[in-house]
Protein backbone atom coordinates (compact mmCIF):
# COMPACT_ATOMS: atom_id res chain seq x y z
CA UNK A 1 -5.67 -1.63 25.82
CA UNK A 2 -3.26 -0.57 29.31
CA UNK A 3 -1.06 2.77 28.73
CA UNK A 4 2.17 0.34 27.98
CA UNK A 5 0.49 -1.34 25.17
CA UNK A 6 -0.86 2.21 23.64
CA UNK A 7 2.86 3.87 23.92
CA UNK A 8 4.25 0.56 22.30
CA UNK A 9 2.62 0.91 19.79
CA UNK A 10 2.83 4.87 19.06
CA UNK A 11 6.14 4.31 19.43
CA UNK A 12 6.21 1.96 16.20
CA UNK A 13 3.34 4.47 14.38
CA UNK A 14 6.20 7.64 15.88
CA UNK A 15 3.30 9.65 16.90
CA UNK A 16 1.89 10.34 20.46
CA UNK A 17 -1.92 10.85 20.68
CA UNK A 18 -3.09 13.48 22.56
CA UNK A 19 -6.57 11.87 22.79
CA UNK A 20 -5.65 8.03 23.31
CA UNK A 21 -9.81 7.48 22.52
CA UNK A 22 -9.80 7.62 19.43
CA UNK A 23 -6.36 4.99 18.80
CA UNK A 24 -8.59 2.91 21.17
CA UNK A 25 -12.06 3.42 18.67
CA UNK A 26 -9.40 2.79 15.68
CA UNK A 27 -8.24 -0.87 17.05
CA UNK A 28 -11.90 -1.90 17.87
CA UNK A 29 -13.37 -4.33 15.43
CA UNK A 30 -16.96 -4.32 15.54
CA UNK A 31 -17.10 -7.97 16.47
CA UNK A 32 -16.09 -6.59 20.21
CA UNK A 33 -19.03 -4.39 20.50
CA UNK A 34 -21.41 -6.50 22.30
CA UNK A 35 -18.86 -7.76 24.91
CA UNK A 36 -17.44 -4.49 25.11
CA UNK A 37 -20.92 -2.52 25.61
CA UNK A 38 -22.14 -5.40 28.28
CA UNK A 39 -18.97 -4.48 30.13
CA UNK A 40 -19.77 -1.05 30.58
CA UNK A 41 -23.24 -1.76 31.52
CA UNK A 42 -21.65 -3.87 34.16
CA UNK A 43 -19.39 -1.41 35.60
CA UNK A 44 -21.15 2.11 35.04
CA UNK A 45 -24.46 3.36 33.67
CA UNK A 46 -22.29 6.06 33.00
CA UNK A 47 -19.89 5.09 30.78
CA UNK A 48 -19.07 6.39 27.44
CA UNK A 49 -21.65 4.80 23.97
CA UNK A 50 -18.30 1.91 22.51
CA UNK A 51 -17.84 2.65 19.12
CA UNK A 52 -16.23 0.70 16.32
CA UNK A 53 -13.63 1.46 13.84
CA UNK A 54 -15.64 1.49 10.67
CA UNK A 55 -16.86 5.06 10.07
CA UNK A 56 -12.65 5.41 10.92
CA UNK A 57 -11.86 2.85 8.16
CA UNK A 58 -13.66 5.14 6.05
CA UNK A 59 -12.30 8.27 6.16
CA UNK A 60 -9.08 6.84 6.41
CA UNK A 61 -9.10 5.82 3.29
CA UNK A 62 -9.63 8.93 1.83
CA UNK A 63 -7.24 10.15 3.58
CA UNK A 64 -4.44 7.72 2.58
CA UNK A 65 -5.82 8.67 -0.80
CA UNK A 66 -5.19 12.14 -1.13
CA UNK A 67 -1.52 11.63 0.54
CA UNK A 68 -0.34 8.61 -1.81
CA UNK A 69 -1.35 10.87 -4.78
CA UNK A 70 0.29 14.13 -3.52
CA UNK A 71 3.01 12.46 -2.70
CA UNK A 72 3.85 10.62 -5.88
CA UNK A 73 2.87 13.89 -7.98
CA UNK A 74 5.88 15.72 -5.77
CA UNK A 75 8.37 12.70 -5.78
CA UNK A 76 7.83 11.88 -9.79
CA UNK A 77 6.76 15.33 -11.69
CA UNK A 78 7.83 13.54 -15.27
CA UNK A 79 4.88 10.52 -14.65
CA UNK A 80 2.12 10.36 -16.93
CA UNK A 81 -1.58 10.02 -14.94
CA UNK A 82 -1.24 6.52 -16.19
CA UNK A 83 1.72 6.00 -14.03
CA UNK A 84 0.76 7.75 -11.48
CA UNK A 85 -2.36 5.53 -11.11
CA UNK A 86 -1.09 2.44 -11.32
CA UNK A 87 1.78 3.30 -8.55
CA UNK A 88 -0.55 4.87 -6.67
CA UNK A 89 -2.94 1.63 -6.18
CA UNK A 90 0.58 -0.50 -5.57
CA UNK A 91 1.57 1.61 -2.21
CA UNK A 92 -1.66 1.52 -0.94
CA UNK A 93 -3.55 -1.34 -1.50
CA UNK A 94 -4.98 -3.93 0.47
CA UNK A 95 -1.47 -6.16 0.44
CA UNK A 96 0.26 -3.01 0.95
CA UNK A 97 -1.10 -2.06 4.12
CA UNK A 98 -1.95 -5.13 5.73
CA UNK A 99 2.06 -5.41 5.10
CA UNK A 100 2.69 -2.17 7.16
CA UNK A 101 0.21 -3.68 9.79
CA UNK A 102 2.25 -6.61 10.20
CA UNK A 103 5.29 -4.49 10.48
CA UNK A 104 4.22 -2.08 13.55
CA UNK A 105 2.66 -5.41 15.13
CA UNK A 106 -0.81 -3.76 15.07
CA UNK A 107 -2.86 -7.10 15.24
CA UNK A 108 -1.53 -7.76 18.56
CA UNK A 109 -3.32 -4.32 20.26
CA UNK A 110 -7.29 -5.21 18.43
CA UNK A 111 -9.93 -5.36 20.11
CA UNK A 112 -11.81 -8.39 19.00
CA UNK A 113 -15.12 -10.57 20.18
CA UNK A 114 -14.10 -13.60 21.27
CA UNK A 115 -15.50 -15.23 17.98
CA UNK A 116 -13.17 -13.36 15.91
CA UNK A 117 -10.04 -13.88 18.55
CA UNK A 118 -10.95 -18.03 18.06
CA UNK A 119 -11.12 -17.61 13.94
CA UNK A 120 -7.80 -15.48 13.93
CA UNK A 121 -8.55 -12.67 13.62
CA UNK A 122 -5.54 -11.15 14.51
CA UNK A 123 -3.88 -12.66 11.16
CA UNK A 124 -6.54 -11.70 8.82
CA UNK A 125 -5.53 -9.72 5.79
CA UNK A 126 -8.46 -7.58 5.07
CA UNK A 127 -9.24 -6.92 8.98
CA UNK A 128 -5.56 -6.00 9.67
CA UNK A 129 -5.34 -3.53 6.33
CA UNK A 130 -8.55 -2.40 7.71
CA UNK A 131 -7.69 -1.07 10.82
CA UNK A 132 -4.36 0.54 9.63
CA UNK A 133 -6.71 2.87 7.58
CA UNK A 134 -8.45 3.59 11.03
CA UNK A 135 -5.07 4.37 12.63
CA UNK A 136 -4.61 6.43 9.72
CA UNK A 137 -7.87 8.64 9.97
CA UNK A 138 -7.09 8.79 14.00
CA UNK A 139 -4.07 10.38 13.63
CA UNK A 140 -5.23 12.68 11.35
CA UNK A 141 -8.56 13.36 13.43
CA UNK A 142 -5.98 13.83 16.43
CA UNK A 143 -2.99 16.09 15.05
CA UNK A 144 -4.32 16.98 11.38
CA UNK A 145 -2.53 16.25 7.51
CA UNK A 146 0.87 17.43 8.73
CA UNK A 147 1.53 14.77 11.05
CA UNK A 148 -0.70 12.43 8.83
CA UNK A 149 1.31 12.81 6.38
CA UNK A 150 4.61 12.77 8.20
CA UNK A 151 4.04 9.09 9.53
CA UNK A 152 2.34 7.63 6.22
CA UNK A 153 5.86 8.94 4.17
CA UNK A 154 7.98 7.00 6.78
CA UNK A 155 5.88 4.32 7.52
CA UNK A 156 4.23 3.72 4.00
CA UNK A 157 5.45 5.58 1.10
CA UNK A 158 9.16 5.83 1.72
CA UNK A 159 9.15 2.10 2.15
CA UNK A 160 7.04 0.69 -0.81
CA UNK A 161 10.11 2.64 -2.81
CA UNK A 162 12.65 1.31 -0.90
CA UNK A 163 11.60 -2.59 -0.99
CA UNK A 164 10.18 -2.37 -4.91
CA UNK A 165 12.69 0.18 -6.24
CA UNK A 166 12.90 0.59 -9.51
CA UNK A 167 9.40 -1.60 -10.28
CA UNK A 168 7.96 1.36 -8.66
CA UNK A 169 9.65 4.09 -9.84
CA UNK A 170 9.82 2.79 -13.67
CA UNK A 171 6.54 2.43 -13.11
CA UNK A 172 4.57 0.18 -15.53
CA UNK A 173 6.18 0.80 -18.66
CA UNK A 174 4.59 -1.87 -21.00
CA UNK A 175 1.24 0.13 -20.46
CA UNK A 176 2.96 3.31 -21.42
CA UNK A 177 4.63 2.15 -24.72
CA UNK A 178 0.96 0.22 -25.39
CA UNK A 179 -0.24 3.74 -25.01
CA UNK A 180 2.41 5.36 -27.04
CA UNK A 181 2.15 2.85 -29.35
CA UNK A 182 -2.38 2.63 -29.86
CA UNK A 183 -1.55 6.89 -30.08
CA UNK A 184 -0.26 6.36 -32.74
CA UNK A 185 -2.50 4.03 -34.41
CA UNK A 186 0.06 1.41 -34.33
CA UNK A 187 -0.50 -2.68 -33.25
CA UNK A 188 0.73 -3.44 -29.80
CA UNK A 189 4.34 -4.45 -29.12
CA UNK A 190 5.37 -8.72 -28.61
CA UNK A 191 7.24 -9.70 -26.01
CA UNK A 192 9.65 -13.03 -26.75
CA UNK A 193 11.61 -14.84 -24.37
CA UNK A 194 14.92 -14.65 -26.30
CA UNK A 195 17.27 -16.69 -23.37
CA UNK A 196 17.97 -17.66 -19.70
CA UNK A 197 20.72 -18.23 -17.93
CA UNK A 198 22.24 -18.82 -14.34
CA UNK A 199 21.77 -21.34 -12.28
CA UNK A 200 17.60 -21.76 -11.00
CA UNK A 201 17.56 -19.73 -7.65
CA UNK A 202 19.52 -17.55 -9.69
CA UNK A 203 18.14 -17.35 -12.96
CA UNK A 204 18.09 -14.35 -15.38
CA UNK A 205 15.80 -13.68 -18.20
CA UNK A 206 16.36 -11.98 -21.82
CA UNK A 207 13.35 -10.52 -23.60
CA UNK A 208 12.95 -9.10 -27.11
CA UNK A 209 9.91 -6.63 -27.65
CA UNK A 210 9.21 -6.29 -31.18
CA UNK A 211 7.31 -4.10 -33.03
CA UNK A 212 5.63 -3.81 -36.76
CA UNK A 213 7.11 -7.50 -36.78
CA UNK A 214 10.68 -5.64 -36.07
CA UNK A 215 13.01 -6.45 -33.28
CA UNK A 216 12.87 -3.19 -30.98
CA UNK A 217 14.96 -4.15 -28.26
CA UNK A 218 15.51 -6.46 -25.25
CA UNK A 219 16.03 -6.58 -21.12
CA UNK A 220 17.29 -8.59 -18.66
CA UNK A 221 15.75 -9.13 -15.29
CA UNK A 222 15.46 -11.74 -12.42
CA UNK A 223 11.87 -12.63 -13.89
CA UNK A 224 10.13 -12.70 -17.23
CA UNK A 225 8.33 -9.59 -16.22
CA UNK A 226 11.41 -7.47 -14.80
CA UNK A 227 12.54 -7.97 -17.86
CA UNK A 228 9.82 -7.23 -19.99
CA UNK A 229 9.59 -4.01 -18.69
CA UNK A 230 12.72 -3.29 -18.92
CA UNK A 231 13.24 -3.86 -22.56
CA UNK A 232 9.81 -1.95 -23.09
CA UNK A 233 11.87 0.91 -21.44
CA UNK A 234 14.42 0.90 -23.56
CA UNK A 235 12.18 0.76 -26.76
CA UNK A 236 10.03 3.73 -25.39
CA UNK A 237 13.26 5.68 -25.47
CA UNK A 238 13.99 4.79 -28.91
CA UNK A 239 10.83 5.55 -30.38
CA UNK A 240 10.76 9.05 -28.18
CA UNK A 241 14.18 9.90 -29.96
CA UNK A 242 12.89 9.46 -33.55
């Protein structure tokens, strides 16, 4: 990768590396190891051992980890461990980061064999969420958890709650009034689809949640689920009143 490729690209991650190695070991996929290491036998017998991006991948995960978690404990202090959890594995899953990927354009700077350039590699899910995490674990090897955790709030975290809103930060809250509920050695809540209305690309749903055979109470939202959760919402604050 040339110097005007590398700062393209920190400029979309907003971080500068002071050792531009390790962004290069990040964006190598180990299909490019045999071209890459015949290149350098080519050129110099001195030339540094090319590495790939997989011990990287590793501890970035960890890494991404740690910061999801402390940063949903500090932005949500009222969330059960349940909710924490399951938000936790929505910002930083497999989707989720191949998404960021996409958005800083980070297949176009890989290094790939040419077998893997042919197959599309560039456009692959997993290889794309893949080497995010070994951005991820570069820029922490690089400048340490402060600026770590600086880009993965603007670049990751700030933005799943921004696009999901209030999925994410009501959480999953048919699994917490199943909880609620089971605690109290009660059945588990029904959901029924009570109505729709509005016109199809438009269309808004009404669901009853009943419990004990008793009609709780009901939500609206712009799919059966939204609205599901919603009206399991409502009847969690119900119950938490009584």
């Amino acid at each position: 990768m040339n110097q005007s490729d590398a700062e393209q690209l920190e400029e979309r991650l907003g971080y500068r590396f002071q050792n531009p190695e390790l962004l290069e070991r990040a964006l190598t996929h180990s299909s490019a190891l045999p071209e890459l290491r015949a290149e350098h036998k080519l050129e110099s017998t001195e030339a540094p051992a090319t590495q790939d991006n997989e011990r990287l991948e590793f501890l970035g995960d960890a890494v991404l980890e740690l910061l999801a978690r402390e940063y949903l404990l500090e932005s949500f202090p009222d969330w059960s461990e349940g909710q924490l959890s399951k938000s936790r594995a929505r910002i930083v899953n497999a989707h989720a980061l191949e998404v960021v990927a996409r958005r800083i354009r980070l297949g176009e700077h890989l290094r790939l064999g040419k077998g893997e350039e042919k197959s599309g590699g560039r456009e692959k899910p997993t290889l794309l969420a893949d080497a995010f995490e070994s951005v991820v674990a570069a820029v922490y090897l690089d400048a340490g958890l402060e600026r770590t955790r600086e880009m993965l709030k603007r670049l990751v975290f700030e933005q799943a709650l921004e696009e999901r809103g209030v999925r994410i930060a009501d959480s999953d809250r048919k699994s917490a009034l199943q909880e609620f509920l089971q605690g109290r050695g009660g059945p588990p809540a029904e959901y029924r689809l009570a109505g729709e209305s509005g016109p199809d690309h438009q269309k808004v749903f009404r669901v009853e949640v009943w419990i004990k055979g008793e009609r709780m109470a009901s939500g609206e939202g712009s799919t059966k689920k939204e609205a599901e959760q919603r009206a399991a919402q409502i009847a969690m604050e119900l119950l938490e009143r009584v």
